[in-house]
Protein backbone atom coordinates (compact mmCIF):
# COMPACT_ATOMS: atom_id res chain seq x y z
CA UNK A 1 0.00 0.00 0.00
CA UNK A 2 1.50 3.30 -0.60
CA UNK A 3 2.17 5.83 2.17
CA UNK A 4 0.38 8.91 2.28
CA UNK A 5 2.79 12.12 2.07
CA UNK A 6 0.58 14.04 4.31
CA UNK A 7 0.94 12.16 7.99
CA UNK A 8 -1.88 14.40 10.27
CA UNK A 9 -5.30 15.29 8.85
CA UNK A 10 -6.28 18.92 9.54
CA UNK A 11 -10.19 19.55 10.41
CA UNK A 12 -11.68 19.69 6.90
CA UNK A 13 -12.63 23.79 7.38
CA UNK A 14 -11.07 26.79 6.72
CA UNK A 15 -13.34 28.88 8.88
CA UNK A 16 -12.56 31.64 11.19
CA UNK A 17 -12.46 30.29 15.21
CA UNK A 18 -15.67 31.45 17.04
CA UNK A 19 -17.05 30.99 20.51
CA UNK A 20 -19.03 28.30 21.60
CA UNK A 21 -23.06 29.35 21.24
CA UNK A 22 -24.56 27.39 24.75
CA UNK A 23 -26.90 24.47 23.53
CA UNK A 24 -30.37 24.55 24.58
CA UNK A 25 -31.85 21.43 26.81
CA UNK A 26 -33.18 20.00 23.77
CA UNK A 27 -30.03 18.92 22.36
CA UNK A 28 -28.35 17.31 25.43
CA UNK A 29 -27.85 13.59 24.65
CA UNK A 30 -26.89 10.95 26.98
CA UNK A 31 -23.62 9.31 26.99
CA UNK A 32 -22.52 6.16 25.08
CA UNK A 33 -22.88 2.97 27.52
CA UNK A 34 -23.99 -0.72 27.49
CA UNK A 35 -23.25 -4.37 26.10
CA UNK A 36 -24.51 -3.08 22.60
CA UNK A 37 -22.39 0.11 22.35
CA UNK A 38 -19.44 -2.07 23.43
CA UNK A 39 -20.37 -5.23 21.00
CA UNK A 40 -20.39 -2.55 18.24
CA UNK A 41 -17.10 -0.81 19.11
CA UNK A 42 -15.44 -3.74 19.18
CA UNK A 43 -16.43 -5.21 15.62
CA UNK A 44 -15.55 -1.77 14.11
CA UNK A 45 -12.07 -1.60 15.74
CA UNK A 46 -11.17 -5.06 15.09
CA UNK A 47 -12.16 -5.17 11.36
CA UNK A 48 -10.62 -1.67 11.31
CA UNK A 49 -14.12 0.46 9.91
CA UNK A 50 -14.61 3.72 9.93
CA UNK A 51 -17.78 5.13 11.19
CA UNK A 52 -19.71 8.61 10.17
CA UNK A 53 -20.67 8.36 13.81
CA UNK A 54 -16.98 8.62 15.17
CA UNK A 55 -15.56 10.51 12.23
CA UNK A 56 -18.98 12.73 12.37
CA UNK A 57 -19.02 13.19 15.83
CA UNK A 58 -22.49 12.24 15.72
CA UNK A 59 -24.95 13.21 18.40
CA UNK A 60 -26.88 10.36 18.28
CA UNK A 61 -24.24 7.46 18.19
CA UNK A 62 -25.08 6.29 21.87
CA UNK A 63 -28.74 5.71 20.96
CA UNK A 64 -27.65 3.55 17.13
CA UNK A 65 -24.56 1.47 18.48
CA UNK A 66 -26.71 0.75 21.59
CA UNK A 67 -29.28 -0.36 19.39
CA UNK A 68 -26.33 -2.95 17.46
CA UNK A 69 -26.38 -0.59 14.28
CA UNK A 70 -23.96 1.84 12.87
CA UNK A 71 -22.97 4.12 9.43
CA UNK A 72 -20.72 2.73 8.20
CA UNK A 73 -17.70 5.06 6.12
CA UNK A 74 -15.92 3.91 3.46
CA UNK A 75 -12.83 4.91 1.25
CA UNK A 76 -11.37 5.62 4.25
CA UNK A 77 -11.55 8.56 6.51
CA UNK A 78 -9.90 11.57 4.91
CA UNK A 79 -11.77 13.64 2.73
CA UNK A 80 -10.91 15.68 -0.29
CA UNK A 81 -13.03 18.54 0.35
CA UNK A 82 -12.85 20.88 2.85
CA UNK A 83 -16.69 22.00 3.88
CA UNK A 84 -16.88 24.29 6.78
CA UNK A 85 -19.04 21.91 8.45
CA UNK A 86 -17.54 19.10 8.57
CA UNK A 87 -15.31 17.22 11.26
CA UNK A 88 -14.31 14.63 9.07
CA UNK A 89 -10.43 15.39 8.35
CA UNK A 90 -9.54 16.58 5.04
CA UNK A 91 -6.01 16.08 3.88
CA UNK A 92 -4.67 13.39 0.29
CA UNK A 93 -6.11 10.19 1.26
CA UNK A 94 -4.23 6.65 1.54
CA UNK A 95 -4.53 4.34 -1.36
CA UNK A 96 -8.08 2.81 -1.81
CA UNK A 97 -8.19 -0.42 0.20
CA UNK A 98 -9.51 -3.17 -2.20
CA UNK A 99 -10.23 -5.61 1.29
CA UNK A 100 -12.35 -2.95 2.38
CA UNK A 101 -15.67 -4.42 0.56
CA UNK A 102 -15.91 -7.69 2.37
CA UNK A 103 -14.56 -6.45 5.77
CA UNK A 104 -18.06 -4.06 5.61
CA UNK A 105 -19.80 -7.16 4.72
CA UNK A 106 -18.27 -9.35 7.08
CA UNK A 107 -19.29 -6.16 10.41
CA UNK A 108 -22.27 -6.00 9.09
CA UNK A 109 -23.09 -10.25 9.08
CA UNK A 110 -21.73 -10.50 12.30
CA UNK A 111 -23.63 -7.35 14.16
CA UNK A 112 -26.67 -8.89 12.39
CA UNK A 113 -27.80 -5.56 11.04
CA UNK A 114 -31.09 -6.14 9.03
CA UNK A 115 -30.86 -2.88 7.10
CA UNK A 116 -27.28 -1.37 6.65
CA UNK A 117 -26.37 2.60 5.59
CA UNK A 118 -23.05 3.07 4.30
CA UNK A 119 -21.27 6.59 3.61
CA UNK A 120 -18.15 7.88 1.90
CA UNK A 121 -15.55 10.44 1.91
CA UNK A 122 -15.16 12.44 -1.23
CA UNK A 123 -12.12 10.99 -3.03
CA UNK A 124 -11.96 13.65 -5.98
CA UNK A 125 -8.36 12.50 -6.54
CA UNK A 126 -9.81 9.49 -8.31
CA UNK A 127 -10.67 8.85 -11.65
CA UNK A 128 -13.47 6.41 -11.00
CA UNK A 129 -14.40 9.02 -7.62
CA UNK A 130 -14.66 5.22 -5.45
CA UNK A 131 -17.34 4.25 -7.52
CA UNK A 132 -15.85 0.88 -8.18
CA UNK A 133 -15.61 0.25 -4.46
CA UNK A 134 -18.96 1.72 -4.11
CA UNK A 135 -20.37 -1.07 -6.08
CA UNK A 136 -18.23 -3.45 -5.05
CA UNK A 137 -19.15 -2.56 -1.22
CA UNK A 138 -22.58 -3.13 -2.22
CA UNK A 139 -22.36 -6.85 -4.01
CA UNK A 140 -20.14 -8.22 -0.99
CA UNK A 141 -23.07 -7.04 1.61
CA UNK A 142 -25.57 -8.47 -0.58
CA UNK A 143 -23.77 -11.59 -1.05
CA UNK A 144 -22.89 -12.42 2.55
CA UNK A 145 -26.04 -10.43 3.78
CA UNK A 146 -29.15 -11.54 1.63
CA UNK A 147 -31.89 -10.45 3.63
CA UNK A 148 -30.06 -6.69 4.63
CA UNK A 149 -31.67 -3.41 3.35
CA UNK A 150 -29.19 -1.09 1.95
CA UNK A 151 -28.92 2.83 2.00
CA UNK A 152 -25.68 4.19 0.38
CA UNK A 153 -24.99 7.76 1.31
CA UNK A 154 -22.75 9.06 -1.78
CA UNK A 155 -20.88 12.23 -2.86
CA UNK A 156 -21.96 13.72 -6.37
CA UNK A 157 -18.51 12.69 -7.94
CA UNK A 158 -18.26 15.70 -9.50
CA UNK A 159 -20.75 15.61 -11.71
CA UNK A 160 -19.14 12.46 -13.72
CA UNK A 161 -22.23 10.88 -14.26
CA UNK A 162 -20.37 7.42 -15.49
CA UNK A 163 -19.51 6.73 -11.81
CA UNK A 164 -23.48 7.80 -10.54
CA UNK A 165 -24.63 5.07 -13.08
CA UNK A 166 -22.43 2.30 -11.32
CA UNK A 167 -24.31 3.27 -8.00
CA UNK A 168 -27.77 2.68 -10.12
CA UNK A 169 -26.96 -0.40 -11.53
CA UNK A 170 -26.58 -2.08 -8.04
CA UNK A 171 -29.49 -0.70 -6.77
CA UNK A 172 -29.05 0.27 -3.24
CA UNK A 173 -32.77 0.33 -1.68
CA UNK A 174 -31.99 3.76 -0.93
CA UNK A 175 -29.74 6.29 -2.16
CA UNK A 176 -29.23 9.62 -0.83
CA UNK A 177 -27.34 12.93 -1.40
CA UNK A 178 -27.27 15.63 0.33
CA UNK A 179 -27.94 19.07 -0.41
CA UNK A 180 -26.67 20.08 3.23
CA UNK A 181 -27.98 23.82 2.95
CA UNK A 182 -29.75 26.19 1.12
CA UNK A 183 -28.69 27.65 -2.38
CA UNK A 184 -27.54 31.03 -0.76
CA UNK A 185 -25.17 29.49 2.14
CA UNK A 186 -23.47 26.76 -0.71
CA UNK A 187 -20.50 28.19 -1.47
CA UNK A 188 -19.67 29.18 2.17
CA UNK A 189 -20.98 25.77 3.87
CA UNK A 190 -19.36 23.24 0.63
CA UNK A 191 -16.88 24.93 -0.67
CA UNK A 192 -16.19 22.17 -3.62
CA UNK A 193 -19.79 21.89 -4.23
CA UNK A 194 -22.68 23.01 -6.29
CA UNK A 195 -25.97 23.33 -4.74
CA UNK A 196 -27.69 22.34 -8.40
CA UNK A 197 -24.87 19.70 -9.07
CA UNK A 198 -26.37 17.84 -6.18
CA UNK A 199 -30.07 18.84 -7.23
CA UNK A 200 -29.30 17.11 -10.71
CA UNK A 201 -27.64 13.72 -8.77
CA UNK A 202 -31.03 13.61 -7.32
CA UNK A 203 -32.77 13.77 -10.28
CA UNK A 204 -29.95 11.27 -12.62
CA UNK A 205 -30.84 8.96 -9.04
CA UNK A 206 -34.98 9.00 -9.54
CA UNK A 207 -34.82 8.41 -13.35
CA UNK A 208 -32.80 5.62 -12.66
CA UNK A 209 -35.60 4.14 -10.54
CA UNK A 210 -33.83 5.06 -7.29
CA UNK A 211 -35.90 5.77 -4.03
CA UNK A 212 -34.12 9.24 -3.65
CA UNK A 213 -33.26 10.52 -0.46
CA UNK A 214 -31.61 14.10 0.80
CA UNK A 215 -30.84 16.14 4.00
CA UNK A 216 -30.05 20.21 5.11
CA UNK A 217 -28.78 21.45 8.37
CA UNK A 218 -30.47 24.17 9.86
CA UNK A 219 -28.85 26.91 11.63
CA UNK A 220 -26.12 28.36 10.10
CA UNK A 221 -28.34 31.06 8.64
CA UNK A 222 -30.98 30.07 6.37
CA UNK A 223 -34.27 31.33 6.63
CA UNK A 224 -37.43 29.36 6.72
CA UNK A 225 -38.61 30.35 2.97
CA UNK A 226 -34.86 29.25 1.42
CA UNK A 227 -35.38 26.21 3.47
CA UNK A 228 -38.70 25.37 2.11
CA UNK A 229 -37.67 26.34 -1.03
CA UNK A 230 -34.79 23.86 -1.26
CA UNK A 231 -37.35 21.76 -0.37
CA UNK A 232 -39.08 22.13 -2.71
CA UNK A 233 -36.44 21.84 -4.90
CA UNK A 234 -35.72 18.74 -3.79
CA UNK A 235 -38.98 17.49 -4.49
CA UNK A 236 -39.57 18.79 -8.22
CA UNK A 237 -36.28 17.14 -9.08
CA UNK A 238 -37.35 13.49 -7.64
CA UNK A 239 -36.61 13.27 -3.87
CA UNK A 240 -38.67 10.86 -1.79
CA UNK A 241 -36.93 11.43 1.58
CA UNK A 242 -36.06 14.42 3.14
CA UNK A 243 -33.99 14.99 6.90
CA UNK A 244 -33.89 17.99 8.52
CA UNK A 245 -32.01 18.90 11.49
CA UNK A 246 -29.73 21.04 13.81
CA UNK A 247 -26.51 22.15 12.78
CA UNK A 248 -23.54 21.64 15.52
CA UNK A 249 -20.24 23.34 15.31
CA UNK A 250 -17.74 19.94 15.53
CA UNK A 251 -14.80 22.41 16.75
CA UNK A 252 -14.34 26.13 16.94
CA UNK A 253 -12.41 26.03 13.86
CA UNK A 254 -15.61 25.38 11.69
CA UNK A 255 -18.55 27.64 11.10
CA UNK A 256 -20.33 28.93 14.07
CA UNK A 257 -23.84 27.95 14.93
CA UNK A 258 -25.89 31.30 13.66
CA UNK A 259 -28.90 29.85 15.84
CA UNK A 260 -30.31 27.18 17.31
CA UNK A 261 -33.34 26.23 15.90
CA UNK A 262 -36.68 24.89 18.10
CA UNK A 263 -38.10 21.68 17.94
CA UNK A 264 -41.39 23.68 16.84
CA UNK A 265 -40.38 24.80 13.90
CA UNK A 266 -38.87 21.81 13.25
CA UNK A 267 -42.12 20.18 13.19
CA UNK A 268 -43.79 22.59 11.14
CA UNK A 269 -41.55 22.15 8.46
CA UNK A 270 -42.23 18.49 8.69
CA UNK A 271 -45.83 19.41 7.81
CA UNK A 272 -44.59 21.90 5.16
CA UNK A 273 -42.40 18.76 3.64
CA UNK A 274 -45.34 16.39 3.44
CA UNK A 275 -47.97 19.01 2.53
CA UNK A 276 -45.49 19.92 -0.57
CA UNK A 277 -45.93 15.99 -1.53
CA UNK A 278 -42.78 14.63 -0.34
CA UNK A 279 -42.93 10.63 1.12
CA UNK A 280 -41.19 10.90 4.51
CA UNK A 281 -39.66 13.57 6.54
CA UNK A 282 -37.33 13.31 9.25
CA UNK A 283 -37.01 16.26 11.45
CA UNK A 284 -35.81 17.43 14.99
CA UNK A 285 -32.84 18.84 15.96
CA UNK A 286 -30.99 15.52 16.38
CA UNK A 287 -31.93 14.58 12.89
CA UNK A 288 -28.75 13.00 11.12
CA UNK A 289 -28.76 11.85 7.50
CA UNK A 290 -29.02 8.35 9.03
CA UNK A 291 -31.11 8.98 11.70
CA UNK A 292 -34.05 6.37 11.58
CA UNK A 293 -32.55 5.22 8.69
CA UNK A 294 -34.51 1.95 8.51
CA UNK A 295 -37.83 3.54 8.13
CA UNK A 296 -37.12 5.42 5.17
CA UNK A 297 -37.54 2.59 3.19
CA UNK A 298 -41.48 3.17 3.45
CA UNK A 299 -43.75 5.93 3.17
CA UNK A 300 -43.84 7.97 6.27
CA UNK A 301 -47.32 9.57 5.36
CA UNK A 302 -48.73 7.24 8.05
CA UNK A 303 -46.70 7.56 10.30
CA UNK A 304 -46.70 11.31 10.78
């Protein structure tokens, strides 16, 4: 394998250092304990994964490893883009890992997870952008895992639509993309990215037959209409699931939490989502992209 020239990962942001906003009671979470949590800690460290939850510095990884299930990250866990969000490290990547495929497989038999989500890093320095492990990732699940649901979280691979179609023609049960923020706050929030790049992934997903999936972070200083009108955005180009939830600054080095945003309106925009025609909506203020993950599968107009 060849060595990486760049030995420590710097936080993925180049945003200015700002104070710590107080979080409201709503977002306290409890710690990480239990048999479960453990079980799960110990099949990801010995068949060396990487986790969103760890590299995300997810809220809610207590509650989903307690539970036996986990997000599973792949292509390793430096990313080529820098978006002021982000905790995951940013830095050139180590070679791709061709193992890597049936070691997910392999977690995911033995933690007996009956529907599976697996992310990525962006790896832009690629021709193929992962794709090929992407797939890959997918058949060795499937193989070792017949009766596992899949979700495959995936970056827009910069628009080279080649590598999109490899994702179609394995046919996760879901795929999602997201859009992360409103049009307006793009640039700012992902710097490599284009907020109607990531509309048109959506859209290349749903007329491939994909059940299309997307999320935004609220809080770093949208307002309600551009948030309903991404929404809607998402919608008219083909999304089925939307999640919507808090924004939290990972470390003062990324952008600052503008405001924290109450469960209320939260839950009106959940009505908005579903009034506008979309199929399920996911939001709260611990909302993750994963969050609930299994559910999305179905139509969450009866379950409201």
């Amino acid at each position: 394998m060849q060595e990486s020239p760049i030995t420590t990962a710097t936080p993925c942001s180049t945003a200015p250092a700002a104070p710590r906003t107080k979080k409201p009671d709503w977002l306290r979470v409890k710690l990480p304990i239990g048999e479960s949590y453990k079980q799960v800690r110990n099949l990801v460290d010995t068949h060396k994964l990487h986790t969103i939850c760890e590299s995300g510095n997810c809220p809610n990884m207590g509650e989903c490893w307690g539970a036996g299930t986990a997000t599973f990250m792949i292509l390793g866990n430096i990313c080529t883009r820098s978006c002021g969000f982000c905790a995951v490290a940013t830095g050139r990547p180590e070679a791709v890992d061709w193992d890597e495929p049936q070691r997910v497989a392999e977690a995911i038999y033995l933690m007996k997870v009956k529907h599976a989500v697996i992310t990525s890093v962006d790896r832009d320095e690629l021709k193929d952008g992962g794709s090929i492990i992407w797939a890959n990732t997918i058949k060795a699940v499937r193989a070792l895992n017949p009766d596992t649901t899949l979700e495959t979280l995936i970056p827009d691979f910069r628009g080279q639509w080649e590598n999109l179609e490899r994702i179609i023609e394995v046919a996760p049960e879901v795929v999602s993309h997201n859009l992360e923020t409103v049009e307006r706050l793009t640039k700012q929030v992902r710097i490599q990215a284009k907020y109607y790049r990531s509309l048109e992934v959506i859209r290349r997903l749903k007329d491939g037959g994909m059940r299309t999936k997307s999320g935004i972070m609220l809080g770093l200083g949208e307002t309600k209409e551009e948030v309903v009108q991404a929404m809607q955005d998402l919608y008219d180009n083909g999304c089925d699931v939307v999640t919507l939830g808090q924004y939290l600054q990972p470390t003062p080095k990324h952008l600052p939490v503008v405001r924290f945003v109450h469960p209320d309106e939260f839950a009106e925009l959940r009505e908005i989502g579903y009034n506008m025609g979309l199929d399920y909506v996911e939001s709260g203020p611990l909302v993750r992209s994963s969050y609930h993950a299994e559910k999305h599968i179905h139509s969450g107009r009866l379950v409201k």
